[in-house]
C-alpha atoms as a PDB file:
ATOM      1  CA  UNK A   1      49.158 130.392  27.926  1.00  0.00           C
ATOM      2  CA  UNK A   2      50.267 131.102  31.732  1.00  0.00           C
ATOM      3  CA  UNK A   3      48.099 132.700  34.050  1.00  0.00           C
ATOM      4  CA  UNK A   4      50.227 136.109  36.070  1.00  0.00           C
ATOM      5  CA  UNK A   5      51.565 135.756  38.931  1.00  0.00           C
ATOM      6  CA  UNK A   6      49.243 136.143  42.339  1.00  0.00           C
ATOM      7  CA  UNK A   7      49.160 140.001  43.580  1.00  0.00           C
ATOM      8  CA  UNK A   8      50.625 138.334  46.406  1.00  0.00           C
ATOM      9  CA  UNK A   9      53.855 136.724  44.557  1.00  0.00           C
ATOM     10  CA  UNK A  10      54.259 139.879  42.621  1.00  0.00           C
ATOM     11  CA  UNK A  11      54.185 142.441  45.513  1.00  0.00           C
ATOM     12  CA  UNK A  12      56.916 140.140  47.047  1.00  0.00           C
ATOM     13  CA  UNK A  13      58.969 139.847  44.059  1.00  0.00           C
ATOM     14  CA  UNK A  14      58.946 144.133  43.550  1.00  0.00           C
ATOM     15  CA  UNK A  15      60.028 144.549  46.972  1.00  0.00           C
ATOM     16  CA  UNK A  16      62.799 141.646  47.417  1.00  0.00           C
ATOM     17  CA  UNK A  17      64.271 143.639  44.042  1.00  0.00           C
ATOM     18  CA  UNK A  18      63.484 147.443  44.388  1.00  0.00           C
ATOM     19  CA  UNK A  19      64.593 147.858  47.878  1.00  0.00           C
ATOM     20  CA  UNK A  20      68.095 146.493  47.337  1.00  0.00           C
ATOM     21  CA  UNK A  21      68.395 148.446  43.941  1.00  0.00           C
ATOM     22  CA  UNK A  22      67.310 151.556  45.799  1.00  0.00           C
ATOM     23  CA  UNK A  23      70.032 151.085  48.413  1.00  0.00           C
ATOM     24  CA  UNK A  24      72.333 150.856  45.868  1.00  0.00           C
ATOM     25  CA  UNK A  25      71.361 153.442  44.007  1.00  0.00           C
ATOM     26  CA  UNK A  26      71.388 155.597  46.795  1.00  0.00           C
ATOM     27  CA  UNK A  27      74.728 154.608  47.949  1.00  0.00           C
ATOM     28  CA  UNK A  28      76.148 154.761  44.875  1.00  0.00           C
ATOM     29  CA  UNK A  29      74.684 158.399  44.597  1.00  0.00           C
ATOM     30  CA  UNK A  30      76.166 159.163  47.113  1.00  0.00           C
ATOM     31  CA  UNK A  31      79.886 157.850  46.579  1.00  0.00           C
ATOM     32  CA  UNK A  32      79.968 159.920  43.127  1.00  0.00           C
ATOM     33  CA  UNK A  33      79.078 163.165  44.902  1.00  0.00           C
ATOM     34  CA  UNK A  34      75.236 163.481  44.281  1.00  0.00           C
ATOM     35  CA  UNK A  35      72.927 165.059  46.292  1.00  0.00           C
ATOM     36  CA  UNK A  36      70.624 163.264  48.225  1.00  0.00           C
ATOM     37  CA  UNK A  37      67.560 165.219  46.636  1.00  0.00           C
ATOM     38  CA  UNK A  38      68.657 163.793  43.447  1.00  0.00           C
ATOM     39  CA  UNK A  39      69.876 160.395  44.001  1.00  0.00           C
ATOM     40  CA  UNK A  40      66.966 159.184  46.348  1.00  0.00           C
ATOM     41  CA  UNK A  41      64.643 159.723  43.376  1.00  0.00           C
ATOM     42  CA  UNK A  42      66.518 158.326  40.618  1.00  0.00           C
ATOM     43  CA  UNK A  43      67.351 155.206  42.966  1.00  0.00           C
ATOM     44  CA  UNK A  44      63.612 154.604  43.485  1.00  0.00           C
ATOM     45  CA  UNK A  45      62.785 155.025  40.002  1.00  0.00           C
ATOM     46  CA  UNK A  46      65.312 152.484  39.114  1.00  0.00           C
ATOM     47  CA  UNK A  47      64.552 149.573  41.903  1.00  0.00           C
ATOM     48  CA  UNK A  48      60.869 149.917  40.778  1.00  0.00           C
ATOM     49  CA  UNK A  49      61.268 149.101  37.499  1.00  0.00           C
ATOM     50  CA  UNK A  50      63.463 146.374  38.158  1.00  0.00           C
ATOM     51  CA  UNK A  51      61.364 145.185  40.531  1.00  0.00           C
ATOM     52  CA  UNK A  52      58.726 145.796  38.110  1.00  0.00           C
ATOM     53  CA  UNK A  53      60.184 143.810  35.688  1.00  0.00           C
ATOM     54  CA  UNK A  54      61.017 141.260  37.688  1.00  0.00           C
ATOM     55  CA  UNK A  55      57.833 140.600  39.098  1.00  0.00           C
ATOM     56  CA  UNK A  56      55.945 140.312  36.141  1.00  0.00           C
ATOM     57  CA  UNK A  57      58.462 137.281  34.684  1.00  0.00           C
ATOM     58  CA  UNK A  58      57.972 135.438  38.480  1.00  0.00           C
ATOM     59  CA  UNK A  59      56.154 132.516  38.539  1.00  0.00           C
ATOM     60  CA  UNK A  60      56.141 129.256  40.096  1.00  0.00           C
ATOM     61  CA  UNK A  61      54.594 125.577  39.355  1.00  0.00           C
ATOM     62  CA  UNK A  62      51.541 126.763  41.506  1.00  0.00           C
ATOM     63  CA  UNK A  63      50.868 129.868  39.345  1.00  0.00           C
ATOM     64  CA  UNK A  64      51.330 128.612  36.062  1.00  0.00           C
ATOM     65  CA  UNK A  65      48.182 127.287  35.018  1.00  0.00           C
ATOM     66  CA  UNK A  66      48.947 125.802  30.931  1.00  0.00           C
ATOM     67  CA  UNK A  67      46.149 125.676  28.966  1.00  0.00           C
ATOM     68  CA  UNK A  68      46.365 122.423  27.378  1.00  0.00           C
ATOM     69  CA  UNK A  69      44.611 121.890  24.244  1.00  0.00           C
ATOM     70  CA  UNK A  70      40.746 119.699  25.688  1.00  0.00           C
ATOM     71  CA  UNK A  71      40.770 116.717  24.919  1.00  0.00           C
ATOM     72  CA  UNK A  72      38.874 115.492  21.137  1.00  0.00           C
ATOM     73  CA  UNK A  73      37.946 112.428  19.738  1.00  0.00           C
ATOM     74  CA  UNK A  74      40.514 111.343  16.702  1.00  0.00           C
ATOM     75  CA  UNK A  75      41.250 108.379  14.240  1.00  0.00           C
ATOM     76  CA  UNK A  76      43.854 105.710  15.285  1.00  0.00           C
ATOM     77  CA  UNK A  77      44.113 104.859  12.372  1.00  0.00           C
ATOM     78  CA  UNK A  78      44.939 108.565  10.764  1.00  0.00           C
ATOM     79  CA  UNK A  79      47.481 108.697  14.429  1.00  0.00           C
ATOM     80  CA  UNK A  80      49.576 105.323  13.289  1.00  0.00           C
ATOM     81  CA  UNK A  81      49.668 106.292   9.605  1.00  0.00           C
ATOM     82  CA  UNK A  82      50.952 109.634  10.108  1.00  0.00           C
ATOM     83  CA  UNK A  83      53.689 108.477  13.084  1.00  0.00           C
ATOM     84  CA  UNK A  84      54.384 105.838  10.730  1.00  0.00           C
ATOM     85  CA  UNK A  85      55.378 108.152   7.537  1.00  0.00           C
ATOM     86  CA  UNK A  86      57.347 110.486   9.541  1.00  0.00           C
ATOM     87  CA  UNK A  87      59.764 108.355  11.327  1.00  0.00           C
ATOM     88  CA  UNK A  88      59.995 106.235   7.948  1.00  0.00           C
ATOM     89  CA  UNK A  89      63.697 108.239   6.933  1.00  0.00           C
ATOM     90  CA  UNK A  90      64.847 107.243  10.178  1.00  0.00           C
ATOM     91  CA  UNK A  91      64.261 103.373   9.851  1.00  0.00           C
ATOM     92  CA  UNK A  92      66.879 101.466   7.974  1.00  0.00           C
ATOM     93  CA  UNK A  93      66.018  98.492   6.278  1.00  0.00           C
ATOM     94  CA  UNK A  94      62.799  98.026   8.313  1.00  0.00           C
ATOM     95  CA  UNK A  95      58.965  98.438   6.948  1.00  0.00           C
ATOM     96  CA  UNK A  96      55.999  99.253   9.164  1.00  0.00           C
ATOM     97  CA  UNK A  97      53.055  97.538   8.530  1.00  0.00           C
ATOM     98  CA  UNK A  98      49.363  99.754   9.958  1.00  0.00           C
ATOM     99  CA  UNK A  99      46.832  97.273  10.726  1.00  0.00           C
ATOM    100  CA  UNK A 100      43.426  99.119  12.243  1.00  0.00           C
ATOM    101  CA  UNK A 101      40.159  96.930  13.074  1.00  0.00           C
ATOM    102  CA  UNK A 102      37.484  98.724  12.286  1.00  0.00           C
ATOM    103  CA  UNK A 103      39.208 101.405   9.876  1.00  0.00           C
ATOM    104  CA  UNK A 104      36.785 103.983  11.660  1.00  0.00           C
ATOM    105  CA  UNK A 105      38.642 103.155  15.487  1.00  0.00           C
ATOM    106  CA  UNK A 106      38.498 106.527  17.237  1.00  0.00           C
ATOM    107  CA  UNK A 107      40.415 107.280  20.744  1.00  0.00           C
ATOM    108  CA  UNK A 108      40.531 110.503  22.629  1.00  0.00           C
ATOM    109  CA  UNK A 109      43.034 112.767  24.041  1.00  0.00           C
ATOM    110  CA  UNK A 110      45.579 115.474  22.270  1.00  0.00           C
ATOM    111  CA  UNK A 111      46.488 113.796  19.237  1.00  0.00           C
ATOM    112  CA  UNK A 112      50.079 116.111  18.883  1.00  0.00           C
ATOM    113  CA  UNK A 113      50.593 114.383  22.368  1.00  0.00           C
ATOM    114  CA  UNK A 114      50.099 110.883  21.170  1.00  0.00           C
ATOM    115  CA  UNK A 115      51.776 111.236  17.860  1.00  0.00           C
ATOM    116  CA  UNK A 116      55.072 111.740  19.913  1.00  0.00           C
ATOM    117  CA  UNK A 117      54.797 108.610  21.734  1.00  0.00           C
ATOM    118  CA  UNK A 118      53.609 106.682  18.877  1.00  0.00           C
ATOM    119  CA  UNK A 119      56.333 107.861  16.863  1.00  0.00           C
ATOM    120  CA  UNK A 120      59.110 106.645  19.773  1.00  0.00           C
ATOM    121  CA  UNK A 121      57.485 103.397  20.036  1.00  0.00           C
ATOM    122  CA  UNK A 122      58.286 102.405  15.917  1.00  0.00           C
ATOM    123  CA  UNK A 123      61.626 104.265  16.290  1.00  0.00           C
ATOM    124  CA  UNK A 124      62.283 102.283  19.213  1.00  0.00           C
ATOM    125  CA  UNK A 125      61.206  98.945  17.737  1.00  0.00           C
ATOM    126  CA  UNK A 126      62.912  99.511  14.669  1.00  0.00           C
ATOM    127  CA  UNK A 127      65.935  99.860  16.543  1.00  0.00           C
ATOM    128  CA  UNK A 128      65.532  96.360  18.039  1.00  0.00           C
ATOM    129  CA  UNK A 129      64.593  95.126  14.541  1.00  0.00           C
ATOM    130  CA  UNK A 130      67.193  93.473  12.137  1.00  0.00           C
ATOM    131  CA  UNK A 131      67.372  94.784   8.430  1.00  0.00           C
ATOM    132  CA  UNK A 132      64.756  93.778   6.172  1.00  0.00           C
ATOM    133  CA  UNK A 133      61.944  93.397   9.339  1.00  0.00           C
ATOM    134  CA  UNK A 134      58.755  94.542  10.248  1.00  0.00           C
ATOM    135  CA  UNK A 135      57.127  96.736  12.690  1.00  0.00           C
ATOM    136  CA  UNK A 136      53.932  95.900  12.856  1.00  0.00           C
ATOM    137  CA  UNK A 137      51.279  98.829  14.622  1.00  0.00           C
ATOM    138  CA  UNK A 138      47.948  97.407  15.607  1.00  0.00           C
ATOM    139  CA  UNK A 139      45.260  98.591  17.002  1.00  0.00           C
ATOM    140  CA  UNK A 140      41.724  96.544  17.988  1.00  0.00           C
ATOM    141  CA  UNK A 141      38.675  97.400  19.893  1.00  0.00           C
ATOM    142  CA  UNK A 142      39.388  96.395  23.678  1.00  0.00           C
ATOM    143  CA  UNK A 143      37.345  96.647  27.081  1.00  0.00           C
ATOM    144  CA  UNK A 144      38.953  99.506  27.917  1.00  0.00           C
ATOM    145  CA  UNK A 145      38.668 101.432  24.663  1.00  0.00           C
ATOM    146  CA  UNK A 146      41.889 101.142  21.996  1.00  0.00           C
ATOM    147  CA  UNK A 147      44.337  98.593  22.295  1.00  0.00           C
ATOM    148  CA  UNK A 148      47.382  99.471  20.757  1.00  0.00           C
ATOM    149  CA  UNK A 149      50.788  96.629  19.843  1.00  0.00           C
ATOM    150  CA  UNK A 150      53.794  97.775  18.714  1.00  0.00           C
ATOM    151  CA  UNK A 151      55.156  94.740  17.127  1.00  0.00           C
ATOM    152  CA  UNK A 152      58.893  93.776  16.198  1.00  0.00           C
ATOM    153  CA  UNK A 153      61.438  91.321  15.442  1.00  0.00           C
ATOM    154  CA  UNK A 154      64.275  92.164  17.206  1.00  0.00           C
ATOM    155  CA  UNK A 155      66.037  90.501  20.233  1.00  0.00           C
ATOM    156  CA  UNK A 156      66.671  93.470  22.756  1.00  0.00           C
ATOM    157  CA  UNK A 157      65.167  94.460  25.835  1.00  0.00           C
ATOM    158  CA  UNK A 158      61.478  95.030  25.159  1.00  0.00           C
ATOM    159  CA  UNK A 159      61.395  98.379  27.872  1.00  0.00           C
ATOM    160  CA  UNK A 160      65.404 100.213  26.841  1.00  0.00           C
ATOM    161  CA  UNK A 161      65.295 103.712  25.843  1.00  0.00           C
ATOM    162  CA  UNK A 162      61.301 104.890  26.044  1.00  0.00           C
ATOM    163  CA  UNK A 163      61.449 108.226  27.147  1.00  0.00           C
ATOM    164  CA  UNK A 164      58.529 110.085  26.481  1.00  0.00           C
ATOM    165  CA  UNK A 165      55.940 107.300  25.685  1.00  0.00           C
ATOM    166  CA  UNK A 166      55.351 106.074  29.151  1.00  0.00           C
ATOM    167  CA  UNK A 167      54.486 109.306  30.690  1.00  0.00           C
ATOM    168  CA  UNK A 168      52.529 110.555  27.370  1.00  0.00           C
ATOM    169  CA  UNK A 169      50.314 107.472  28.010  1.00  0.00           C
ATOM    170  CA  UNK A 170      49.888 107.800  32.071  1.00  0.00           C
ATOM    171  CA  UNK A 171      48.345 111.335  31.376  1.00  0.00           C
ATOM    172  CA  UNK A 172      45.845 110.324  28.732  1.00  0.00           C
ATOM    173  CA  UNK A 173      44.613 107.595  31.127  1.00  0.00           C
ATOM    174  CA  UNK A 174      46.219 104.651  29.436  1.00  0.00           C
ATOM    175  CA  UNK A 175      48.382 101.998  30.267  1.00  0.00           C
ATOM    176  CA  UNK A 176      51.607 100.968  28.425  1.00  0.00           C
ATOM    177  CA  UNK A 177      53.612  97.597  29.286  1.00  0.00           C
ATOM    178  CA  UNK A 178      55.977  95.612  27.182  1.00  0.00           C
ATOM    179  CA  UNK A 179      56.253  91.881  27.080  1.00  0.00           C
ATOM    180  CA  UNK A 180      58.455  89.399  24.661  1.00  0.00           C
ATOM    181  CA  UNK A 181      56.441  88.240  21.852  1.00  0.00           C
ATOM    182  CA  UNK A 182      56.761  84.746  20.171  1.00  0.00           C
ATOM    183  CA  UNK A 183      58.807  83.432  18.533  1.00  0.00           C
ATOM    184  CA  UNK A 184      60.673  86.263  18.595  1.00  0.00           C
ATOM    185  CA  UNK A 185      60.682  89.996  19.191  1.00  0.00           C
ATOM    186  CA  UNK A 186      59.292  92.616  21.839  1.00  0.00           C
ATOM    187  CA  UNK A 187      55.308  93.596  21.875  1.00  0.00           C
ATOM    188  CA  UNK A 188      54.660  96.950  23.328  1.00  0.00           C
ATOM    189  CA  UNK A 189      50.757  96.918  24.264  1.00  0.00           C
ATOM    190  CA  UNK A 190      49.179 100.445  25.090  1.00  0.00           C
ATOM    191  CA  UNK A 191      45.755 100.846  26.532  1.00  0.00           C
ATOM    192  CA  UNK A 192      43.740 104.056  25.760  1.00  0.00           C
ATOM    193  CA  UNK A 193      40.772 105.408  26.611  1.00  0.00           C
ATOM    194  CA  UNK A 194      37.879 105.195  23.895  1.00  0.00           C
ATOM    195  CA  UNK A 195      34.992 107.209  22.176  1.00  0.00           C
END
């Protein structure tokens, strides 16, 4: 939901429009032979509104206040599952393995939010994997709350193509980093907060 524009931004907004469009109108009055006692009116009727209307569509980054969903504890376990299922028709040759310690491993945050990264990570991995591999998603207890690995057995470059993960992650407070795994493979590790 976005908040109106200030009184401030708005009264700007209907005078940058209507005074123009009320020149206009007035000129163009003029030029078809109208009186002035008619054209001055319908000229300010007409840059009002569109001032009107314009103003109330005006908004910039500092007025628009998006109320995001608060933040609510959720199942990892229930967030890997689900990512895993609907990415599955896009993975060719390659199962994902879910593999949650304890099964009742809860982080927080917007779930919709994290299902989107999750769901890159495995379609990312898969990519790097060759037929017949493995993704593997774990999760485990850590320090800071939920450790997350995304697990596969590819050879390319542990980091190419994340798009949306790394910034999903940075605003739920976590951390994301990739490193090669052994013997083979990338491991994408992602820190989130816990319950």
């Amino acid at each position: 939901m976005h908040r109106q524009p200030t009184n401030k931004l708005r009264s700007s907004a209907l005078i940058v429009i209507a005074a123009p469009v009320t020149a206009l109108g007035v000129v163009a009055g003029l030029g078809l032979g109208l009186a002035t006692v008619v054209c001055v009116p319908l000229a300010v009727a007409l840059g009002l509104t569109a001032g009107t209307l314009l103003a109330g569509a005006v908004s910039t980054p500092e007025d628009v206040d998006v109320d995001e969903p608060a933040p609510h504890s959720f199942g990892v376990r229930a967030l890997l599952t689900r990512a895993a299922h609907e990415v599955r028709p896009a993975l060719d040759e390659v199962d994902v393995l879910v593999d949650v310690a304890p099964l009742r491993l809860r982080t927080i945050g917007d779930p919709e939010c994290l299902h989107r990264a999750v769901a890159e990570l495995i379609e990312r991995a898969a990519r790097r994997s060759p037929p017949g591999g493995v993704v593997t998603l774990a999760a485990r207890s850590a320090p800071s709350g939920v450790r997350l690995e995304v697990l596969d057995e590819g050879r390319g470059d542990c980091a190419a193509g994340l798009v949306l993960a790394p910034g999903i992650i940075d605003h739920h407070g976590g951390a994301l980093r990739t490193e090669r795994a052994r013997p083979r493979g990338c491991r994408v590790v992602v820190e989130l907060p816990g319950v």
